[in-house]
C-alpha atoms as a PDB file:
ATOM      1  CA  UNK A   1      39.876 150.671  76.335  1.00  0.00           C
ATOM      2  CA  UNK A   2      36.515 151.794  75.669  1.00  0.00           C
ATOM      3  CA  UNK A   3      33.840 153.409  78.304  1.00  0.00           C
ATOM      4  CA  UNK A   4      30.583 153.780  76.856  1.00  0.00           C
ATOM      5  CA  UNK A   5      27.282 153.786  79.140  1.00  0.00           C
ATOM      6  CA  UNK A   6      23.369 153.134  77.523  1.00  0.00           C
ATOM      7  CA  UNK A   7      20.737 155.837  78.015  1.00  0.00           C
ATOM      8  CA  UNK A   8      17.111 155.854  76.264  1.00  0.00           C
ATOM      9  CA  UNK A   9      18.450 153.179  74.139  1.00  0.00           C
ATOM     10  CA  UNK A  10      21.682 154.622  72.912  1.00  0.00           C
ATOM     11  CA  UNK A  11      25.075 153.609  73.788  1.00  0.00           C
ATOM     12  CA  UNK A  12      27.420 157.360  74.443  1.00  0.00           C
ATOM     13  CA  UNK A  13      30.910 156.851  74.016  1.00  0.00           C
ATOM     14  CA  UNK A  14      32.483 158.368  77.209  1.00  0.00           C
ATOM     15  CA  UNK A  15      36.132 158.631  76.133  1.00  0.00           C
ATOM     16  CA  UNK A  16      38.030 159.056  72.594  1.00  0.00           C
ATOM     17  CA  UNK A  17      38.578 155.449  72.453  1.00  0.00           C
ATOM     18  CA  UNK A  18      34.398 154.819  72.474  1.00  0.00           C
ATOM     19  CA  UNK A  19      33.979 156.961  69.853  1.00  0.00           C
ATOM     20  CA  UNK A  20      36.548 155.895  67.976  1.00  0.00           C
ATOM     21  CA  UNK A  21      35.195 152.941  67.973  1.00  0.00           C
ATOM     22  CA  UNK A  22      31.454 154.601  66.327  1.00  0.00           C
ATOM     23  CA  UNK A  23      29.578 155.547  69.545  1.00  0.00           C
ATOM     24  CA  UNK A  24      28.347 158.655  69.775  1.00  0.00           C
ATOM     25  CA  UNK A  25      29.948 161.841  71.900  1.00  0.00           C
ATOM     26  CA  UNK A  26      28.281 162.162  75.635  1.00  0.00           C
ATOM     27  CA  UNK A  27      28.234 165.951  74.558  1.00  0.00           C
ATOM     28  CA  UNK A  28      25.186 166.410  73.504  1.00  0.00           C
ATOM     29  CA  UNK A  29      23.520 165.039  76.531  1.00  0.00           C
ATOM     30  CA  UNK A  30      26.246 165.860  78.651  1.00  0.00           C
ATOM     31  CA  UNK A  31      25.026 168.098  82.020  1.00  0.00           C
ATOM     32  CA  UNK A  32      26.581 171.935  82.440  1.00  0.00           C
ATOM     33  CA  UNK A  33      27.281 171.854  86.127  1.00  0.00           C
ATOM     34  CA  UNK A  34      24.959 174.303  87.829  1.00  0.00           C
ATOM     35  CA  UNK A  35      27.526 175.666  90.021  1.00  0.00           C
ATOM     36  CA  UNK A  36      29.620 177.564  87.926  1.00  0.00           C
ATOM     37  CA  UNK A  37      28.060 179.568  85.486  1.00  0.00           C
ATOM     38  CA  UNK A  38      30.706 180.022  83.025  1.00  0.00           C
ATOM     39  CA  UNK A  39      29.745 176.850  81.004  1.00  0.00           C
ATOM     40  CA  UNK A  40      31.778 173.957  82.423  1.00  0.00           C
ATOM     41  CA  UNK A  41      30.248 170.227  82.547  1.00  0.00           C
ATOM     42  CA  UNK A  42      29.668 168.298  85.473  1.00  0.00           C
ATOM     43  CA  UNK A  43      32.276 166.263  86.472  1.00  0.00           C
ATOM     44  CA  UNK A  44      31.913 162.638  84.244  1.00  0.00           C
ATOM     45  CA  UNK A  45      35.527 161.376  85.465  1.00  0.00           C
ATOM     46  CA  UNK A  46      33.947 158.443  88.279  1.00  0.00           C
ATOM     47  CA  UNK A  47      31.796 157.018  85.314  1.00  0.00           C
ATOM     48  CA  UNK A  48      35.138 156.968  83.254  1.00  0.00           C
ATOM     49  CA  UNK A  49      36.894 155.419  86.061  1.00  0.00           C
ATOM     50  CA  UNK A  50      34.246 152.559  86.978  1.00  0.00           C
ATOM     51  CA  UNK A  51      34.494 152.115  83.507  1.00  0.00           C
ATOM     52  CA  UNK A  52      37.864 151.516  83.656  1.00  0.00           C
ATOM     53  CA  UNK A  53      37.997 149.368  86.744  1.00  0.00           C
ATOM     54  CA  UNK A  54      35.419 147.103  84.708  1.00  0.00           C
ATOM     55  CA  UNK A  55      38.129 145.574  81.990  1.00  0.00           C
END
């Protein structure tokens, strides 16, 4: 199943099976989370999951 979500006109693939599919990676758009400072992302896994609960 595919998760993809539309921002300033371009649909991001949120998991392999988006982007598999030709959407682009969430990476380069994709938030570092503020509160660790060692380079990890904000979490993304509720947009994958209402994603999911979609289909």
């Amino acid at each position: 199943m595919s998760v993809t979500f539309e921002a300033k006109g371009t649909e991001y693939g949120v998991n392999g099976a988006a982007q598999g599919a030709g959407s682009p990676s969430v990476k380069p758009i994709w938030a570092d989370d503020e509160e660790l400072d060692y380079g990890p992302k904000v979490d993304i896994s509720e947009v994958l999951d209402y994603g999911c609960s979609l289909c």
